[in-house]
C-alpha atoms as a PDB file:
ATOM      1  CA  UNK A   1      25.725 -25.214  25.151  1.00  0.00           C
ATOM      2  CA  UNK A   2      28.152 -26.295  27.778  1.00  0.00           C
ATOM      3  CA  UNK A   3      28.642 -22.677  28.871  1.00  0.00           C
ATOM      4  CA  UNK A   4      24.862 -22.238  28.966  1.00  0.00           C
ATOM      5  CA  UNK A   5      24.213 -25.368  31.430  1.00  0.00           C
ATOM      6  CA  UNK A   6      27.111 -23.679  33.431  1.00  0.00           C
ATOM      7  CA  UNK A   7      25.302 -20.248  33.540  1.00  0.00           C
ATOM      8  CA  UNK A   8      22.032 -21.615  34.653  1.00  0.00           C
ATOM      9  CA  UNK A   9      23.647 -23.702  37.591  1.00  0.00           C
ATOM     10  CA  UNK A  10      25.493 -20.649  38.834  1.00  0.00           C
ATOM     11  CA  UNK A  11      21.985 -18.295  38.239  1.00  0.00           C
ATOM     12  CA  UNK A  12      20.500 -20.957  40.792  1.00  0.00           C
ATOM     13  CA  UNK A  13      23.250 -20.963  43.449  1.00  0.00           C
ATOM     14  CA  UNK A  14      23.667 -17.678  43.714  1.00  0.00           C
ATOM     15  CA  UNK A  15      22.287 -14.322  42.249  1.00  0.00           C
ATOM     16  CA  UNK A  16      25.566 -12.673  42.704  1.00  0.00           C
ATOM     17  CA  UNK A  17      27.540 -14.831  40.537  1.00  0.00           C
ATOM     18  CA  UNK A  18      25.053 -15.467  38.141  1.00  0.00           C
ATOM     19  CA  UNK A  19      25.532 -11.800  37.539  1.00  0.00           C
ATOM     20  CA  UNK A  20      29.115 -12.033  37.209  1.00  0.00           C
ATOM     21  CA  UNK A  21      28.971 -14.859  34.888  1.00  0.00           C
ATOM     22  CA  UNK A  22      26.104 -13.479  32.627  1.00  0.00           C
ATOM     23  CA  UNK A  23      28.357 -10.336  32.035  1.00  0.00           C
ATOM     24  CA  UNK A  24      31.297 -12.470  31.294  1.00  0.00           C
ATOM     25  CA  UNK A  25      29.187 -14.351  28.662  1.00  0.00           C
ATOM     26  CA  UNK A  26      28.066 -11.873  27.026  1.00  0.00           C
ATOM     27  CA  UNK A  27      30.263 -11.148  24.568  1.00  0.00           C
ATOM     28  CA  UNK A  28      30.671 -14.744  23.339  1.00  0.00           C
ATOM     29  CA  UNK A  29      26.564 -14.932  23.203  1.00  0.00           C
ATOM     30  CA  UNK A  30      25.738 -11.830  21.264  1.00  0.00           C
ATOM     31  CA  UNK A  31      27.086 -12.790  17.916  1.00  0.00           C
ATOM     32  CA  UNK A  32      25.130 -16.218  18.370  1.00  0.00           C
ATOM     33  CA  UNK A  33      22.134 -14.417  19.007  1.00  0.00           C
ATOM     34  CA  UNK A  34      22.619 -12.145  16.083  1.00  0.00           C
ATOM     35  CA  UNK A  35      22.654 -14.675  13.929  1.00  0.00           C
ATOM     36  CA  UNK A  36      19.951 -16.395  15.242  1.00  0.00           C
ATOM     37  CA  UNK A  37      17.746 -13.710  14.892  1.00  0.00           C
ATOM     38  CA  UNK A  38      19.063 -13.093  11.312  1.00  0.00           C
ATOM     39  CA  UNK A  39      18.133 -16.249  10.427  1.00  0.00           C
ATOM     40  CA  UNK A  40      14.717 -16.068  11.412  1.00  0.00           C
ATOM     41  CA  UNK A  41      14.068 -12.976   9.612  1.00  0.00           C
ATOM     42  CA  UNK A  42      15.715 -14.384   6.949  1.00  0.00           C
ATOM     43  CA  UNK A  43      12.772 -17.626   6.938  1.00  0.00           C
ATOM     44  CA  UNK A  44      14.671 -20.198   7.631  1.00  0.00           C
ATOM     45  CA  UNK A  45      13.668 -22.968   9.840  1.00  0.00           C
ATOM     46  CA  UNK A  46      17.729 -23.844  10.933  1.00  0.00           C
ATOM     47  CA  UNK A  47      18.411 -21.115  12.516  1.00  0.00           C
ATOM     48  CA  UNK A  48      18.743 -22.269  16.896  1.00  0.00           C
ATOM     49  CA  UNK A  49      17.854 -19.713  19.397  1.00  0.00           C
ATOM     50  CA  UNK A  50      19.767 -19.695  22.701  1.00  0.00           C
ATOM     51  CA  UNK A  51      17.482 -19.106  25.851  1.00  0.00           C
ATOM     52  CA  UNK A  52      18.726 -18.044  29.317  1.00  0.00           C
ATOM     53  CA  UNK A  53      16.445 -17.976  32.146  1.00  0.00           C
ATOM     54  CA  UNK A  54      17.479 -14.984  34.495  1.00  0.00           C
ATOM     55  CA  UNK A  55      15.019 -14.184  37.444  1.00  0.00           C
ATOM     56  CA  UNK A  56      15.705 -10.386  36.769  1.00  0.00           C
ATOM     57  CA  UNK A  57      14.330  -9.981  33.284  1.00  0.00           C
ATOM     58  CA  UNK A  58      16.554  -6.599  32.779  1.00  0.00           C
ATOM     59  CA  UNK A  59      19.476  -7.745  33.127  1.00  0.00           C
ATOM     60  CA  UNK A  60      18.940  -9.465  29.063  1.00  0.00           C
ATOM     61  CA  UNK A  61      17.242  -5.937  28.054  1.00  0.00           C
ATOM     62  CA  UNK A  62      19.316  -5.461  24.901  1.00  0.00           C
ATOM     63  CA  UNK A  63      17.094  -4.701  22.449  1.00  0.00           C
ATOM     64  CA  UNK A  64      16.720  -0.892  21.382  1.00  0.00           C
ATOM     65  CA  UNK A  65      13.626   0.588  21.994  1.00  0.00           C
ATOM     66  CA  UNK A  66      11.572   1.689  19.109  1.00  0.00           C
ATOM     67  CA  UNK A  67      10.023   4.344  17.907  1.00  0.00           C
ATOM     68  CA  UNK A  68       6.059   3.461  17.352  1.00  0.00           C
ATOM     69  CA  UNK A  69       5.567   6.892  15.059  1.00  0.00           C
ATOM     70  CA  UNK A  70       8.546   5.019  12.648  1.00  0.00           C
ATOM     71  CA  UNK A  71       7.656   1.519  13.320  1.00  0.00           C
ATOM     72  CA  UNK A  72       3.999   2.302  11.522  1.00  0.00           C
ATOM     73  CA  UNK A  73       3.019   1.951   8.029  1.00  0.00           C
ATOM     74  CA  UNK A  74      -0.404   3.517   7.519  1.00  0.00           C
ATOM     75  CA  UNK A  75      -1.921   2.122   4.614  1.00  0.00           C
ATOM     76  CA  UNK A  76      -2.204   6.005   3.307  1.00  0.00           C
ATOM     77  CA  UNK A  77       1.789   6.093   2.800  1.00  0.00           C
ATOM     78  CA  UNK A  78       1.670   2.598   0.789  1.00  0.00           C
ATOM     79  CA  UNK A  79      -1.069   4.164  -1.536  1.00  0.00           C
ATOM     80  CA  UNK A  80       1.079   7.075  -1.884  1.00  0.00           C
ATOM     81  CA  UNK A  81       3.751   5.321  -3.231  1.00  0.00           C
ATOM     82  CA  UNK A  82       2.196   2.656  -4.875  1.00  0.00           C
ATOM     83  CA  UNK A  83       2.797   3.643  -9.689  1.00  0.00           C
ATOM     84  CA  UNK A  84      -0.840   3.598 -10.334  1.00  0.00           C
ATOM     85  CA  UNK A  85      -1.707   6.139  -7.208  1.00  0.00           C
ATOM     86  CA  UNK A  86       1.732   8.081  -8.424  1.00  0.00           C
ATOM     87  CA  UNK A  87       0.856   7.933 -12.296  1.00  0.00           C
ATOM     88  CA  UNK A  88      -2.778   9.031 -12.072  1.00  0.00           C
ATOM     89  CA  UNK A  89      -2.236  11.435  -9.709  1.00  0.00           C
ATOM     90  CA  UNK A  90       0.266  13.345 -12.575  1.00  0.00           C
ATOM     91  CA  UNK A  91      -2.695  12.535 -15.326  1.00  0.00           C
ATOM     92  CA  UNK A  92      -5.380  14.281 -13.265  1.00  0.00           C
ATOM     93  CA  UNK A  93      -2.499  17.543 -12.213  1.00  0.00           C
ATOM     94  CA  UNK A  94      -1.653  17.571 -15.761  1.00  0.00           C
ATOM     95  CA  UNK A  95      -5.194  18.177 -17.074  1.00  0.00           C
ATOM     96  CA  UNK A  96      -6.072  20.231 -13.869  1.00  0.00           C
ATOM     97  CA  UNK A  97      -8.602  18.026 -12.697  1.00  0.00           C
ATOM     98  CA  UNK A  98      -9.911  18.884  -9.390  1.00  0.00           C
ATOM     99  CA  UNK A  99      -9.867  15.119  -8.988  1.00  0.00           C
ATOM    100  CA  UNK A 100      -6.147  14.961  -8.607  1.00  0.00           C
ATOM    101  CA  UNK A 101      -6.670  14.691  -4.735  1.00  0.00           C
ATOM    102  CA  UNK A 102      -8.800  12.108  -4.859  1.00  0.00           C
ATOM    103  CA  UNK A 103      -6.747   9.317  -6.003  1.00  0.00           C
ATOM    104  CA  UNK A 104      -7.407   6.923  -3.296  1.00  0.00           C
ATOM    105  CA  UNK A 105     -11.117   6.869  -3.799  1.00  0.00           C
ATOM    106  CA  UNK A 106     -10.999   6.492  -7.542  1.00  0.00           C
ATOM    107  CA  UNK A 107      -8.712   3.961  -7.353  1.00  0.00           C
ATOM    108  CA  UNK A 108     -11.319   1.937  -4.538  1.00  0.00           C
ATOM    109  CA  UNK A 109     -13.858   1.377  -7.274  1.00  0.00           C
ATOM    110  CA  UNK A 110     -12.940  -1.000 -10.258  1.00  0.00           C
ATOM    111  CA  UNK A 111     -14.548   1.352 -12.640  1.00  0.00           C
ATOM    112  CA  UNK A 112     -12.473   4.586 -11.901  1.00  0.00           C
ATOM    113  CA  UNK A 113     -11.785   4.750 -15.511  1.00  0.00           C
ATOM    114  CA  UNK A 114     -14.981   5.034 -16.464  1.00  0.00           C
ATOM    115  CA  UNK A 115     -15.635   7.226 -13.805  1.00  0.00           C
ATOM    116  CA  UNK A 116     -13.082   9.581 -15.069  1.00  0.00           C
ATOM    117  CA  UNK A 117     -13.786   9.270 -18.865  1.00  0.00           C
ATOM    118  CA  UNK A 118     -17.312  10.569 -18.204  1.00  0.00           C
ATOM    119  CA  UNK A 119     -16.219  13.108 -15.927  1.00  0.00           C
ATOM    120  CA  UNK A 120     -14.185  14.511 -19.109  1.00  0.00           C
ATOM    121  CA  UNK A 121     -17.079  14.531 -21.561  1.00  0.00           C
ATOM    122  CA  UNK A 122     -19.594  15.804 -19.070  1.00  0.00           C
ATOM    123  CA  UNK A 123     -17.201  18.499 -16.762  1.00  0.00           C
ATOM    124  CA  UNK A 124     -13.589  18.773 -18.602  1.00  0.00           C
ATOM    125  CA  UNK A 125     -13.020  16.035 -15.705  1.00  0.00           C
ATOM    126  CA  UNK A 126     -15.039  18.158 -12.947  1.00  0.00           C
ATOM    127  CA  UNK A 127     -13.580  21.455 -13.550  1.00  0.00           C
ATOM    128  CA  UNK A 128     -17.301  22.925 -14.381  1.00  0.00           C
ATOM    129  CA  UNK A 129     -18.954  20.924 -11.697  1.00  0.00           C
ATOM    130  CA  UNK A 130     -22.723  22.009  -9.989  1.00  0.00           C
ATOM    131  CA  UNK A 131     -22.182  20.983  -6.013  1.00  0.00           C
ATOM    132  CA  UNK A 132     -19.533  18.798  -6.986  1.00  0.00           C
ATOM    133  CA  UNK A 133     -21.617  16.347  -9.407  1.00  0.00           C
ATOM    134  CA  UNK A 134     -19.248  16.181 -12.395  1.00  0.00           C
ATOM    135  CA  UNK A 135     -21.582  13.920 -14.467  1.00  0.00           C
ATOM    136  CA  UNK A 136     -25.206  15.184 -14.545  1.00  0.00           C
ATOM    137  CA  UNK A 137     -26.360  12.821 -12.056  1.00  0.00           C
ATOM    138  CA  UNK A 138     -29.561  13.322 -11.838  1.00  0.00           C
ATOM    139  CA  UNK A 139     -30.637  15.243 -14.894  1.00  0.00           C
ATOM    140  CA  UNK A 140     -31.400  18.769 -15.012  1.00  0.00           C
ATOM    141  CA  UNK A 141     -34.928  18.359 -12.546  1.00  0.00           C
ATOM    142  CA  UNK A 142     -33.255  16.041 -10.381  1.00  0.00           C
ATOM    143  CA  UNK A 143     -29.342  17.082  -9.883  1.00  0.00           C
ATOM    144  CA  UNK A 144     -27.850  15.539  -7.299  1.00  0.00           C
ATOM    145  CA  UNK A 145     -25.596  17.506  -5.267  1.00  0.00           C
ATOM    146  CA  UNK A 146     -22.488  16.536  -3.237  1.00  0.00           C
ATOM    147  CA  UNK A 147     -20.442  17.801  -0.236  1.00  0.00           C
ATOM    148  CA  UNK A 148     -16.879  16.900  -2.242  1.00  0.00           C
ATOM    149  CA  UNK A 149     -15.919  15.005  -5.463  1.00  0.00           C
ATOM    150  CA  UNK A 150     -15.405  12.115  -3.373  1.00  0.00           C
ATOM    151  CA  UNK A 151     -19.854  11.687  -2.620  1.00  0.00           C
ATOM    152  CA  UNK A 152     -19.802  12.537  -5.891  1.00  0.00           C
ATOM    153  CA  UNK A 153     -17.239   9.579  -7.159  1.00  0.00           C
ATOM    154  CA  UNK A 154     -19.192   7.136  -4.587  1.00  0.00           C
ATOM    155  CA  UNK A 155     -22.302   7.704  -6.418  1.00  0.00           C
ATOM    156  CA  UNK A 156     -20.788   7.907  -9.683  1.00  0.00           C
ATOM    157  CA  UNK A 157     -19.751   4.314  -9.368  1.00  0.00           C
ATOM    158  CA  UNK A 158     -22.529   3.106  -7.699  1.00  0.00           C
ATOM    159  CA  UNK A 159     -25.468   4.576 -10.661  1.00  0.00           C
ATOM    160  CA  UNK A 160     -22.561   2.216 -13.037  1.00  0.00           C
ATOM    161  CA  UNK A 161     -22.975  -0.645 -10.953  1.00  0.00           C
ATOM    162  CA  UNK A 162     -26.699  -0.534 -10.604  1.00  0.00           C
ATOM    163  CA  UNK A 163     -27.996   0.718 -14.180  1.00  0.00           C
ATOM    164  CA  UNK A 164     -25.002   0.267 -16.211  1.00  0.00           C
ATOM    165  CA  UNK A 165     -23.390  -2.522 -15.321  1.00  0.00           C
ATOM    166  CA  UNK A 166     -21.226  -4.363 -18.190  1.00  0.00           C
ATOM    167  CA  UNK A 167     -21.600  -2.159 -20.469  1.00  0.00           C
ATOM    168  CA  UNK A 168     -19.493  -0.051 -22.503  1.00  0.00           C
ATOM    169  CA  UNK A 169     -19.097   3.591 -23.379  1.00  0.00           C
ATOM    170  CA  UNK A 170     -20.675   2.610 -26.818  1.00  0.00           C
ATOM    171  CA  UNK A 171     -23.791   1.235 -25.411  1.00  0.00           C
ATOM    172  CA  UNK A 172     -24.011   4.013 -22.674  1.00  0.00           C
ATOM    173  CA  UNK A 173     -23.770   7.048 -25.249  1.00  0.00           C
ATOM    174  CA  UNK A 174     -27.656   7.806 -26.481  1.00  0.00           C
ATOM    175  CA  UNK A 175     -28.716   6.710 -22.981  1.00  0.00           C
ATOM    176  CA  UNK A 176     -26.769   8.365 -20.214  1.00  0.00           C
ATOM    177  CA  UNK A 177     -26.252  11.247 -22.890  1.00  0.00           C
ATOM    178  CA  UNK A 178     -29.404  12.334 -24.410  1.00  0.00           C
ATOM    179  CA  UNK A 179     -29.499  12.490 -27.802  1.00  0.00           C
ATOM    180  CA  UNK A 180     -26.428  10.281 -29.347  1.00  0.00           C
ATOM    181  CA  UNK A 181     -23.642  12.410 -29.204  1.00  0.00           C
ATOM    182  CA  UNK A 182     -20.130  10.685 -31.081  1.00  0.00           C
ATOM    183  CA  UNK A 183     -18.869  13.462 -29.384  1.00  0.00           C
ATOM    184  CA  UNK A 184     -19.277  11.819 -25.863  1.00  0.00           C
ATOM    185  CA  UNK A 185     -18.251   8.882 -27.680  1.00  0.00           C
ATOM    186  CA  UNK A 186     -14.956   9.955 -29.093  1.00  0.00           C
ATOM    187  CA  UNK A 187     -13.770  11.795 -25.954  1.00  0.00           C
ATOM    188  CA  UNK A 188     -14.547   9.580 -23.316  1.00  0.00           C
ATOM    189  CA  UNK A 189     -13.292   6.518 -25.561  1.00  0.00           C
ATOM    190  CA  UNK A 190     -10.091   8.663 -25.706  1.00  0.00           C
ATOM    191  CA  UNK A 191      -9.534   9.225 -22.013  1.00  0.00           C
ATOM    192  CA  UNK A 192     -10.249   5.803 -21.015  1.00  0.00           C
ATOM    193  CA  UNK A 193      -7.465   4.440 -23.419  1.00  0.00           C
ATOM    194  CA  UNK A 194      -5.152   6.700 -21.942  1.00  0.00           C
ATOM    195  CA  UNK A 195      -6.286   5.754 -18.673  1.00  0.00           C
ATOM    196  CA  UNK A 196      -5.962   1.587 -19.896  1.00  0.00           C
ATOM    197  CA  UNK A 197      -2.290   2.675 -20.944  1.00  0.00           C
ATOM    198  CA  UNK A 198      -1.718   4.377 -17.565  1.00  0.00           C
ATOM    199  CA  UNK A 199      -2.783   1.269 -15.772  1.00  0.00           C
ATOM    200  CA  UNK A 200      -0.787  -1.041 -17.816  1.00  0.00           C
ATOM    201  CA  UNK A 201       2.223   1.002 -17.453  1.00  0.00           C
ATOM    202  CA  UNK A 202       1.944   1.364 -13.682  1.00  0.00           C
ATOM    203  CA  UNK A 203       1.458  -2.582 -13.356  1.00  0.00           C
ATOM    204  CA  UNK A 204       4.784  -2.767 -15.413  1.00  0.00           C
ATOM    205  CA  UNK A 205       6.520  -0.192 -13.014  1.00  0.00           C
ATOM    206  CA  UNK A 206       4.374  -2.575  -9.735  1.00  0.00           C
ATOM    207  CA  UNK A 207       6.662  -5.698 -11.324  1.00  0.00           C
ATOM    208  CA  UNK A 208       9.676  -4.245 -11.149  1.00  0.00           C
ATOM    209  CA  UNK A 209       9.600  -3.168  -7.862  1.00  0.00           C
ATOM    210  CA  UNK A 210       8.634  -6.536  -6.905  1.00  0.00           C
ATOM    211  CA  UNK A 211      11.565  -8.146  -8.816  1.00  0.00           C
ATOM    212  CA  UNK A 212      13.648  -5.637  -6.808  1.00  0.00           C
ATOM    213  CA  UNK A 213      12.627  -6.108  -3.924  1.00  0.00           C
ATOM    214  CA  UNK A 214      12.962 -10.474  -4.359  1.00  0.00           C
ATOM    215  CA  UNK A 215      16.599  -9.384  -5.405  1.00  0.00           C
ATOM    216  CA  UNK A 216      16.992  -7.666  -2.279  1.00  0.00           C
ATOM    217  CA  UNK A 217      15.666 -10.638  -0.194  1.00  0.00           C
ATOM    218  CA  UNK A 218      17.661 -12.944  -1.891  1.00  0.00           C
ATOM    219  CA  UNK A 219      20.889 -11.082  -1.151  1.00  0.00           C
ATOM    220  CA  UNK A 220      20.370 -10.763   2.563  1.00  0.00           C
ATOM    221  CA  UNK A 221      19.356 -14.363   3.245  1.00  0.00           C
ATOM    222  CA  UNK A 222      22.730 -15.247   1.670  1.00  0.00           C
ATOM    223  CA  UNK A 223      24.796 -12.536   3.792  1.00  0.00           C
ATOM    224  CA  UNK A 224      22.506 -13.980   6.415  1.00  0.00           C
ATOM    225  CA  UNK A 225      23.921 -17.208   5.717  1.00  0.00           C
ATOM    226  CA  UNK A 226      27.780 -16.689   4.985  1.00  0.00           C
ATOM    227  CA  UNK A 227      27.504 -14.684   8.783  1.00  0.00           C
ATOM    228  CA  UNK A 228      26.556 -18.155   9.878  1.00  0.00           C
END
């Protein structure tokens, strides 16, 4: 800190050797501020910073510039990523579900599983789809048609908010599906267990990239420390 108070006094008398005596300082001062700045990245409140006042703000220009196109983290690439996006996005390929591209708007609605049970009893999960509707929305007088399965997924969630709501693929069949079918029963049961064991399995796979990642925390706030 010395060397500091030193450094400012000679900044004030005179530009020219303030120059010379920044240069000369700096590097003594760059490991301290490396390890400042580790230490607040690694959250913790000891770490001191070290502040020099310099009228020409270049001259302490050290940082390398970024690139903003790098820097960014759409919310797009995190769903990409993210087990359940992954895992369903295989389920729907694997049964060549037209659906398979949109993942990110099931996934928006809380009942995407029953969404895409239906879908199988009603389309073979929208492959024989009339304007895009995959459910019979509508009824055979009143079809609804869609742009792209995503309308159709909107709606799809929204006529099981508003008429269905809390209920169950037991209840449903007999009502949405007219007459009783077990059929509709049996198959749409079956694809929304497989969906329930999809989920569960992707929230195992979310866990363990969270444990990973708190492993990989805790290991550079101790490097972070030992550099002290």
């Amino acid at each position: 800190m010395k060397a500091l108070s030193t450094l400012k006094s000679a900044i004030d008398q005179s530009s020219f050797v303030g120059i010379i005596a920044l240069v000369l300082l700096i590097p003594v001062l760059q490991p301290q501020l490396a390890s400042a700045a580790a230490l607040q990245t690694s959250g913790q409140s000891t770490a001191q910073v070290f502040e020099i006042k310099v009228t020409d703000s270049s001259l302490l220009d050290f940082a390398p510039k970024q690139n903003n196109s790098q820097a960014s983290i759409t919310l797009s690439a995190i769903q990409a990523t993210d087990p359940l996006t992954v895992n369903l996005q295989a389920f729907l390929q694997d049964n060549d579900s037209p659906l398979q591209g949109y993942t990110n708007e099931l996934l928006s609605h809380d009942n995407w599983k029953t969404v895409v049970a239906i879908s199988f009893v009603e389309s073979n999960m929208c492959v024989h789809n009339y304007y895009y509707n995959c459910s019979g929305i509508g009824g055979q007088e009143y079809l609804r048609k869609y742009n792209n399965f995503g309308e159709w997924v909107n709606d799809m969630s929204n006529v099981l908010v508003t008429r269905y709501n809390g209920w169950t693929l037991d209840k449903m069949d007999g009502v949405y599906v007219q007459p009783y079918s077990p059929n509709w029963k049996i198959g749409s049961k079956k694809i929304y267990d497989q969906l329930t064991e999809l989920e569960n399995f992707s929230n195992l796979e979310r866990a363990e990239i969270a444990r990973a990642n708190s492993v990989a925390q805790q290991s550079n706030q101790e490097l972070a420390t030992i550099a002290q």
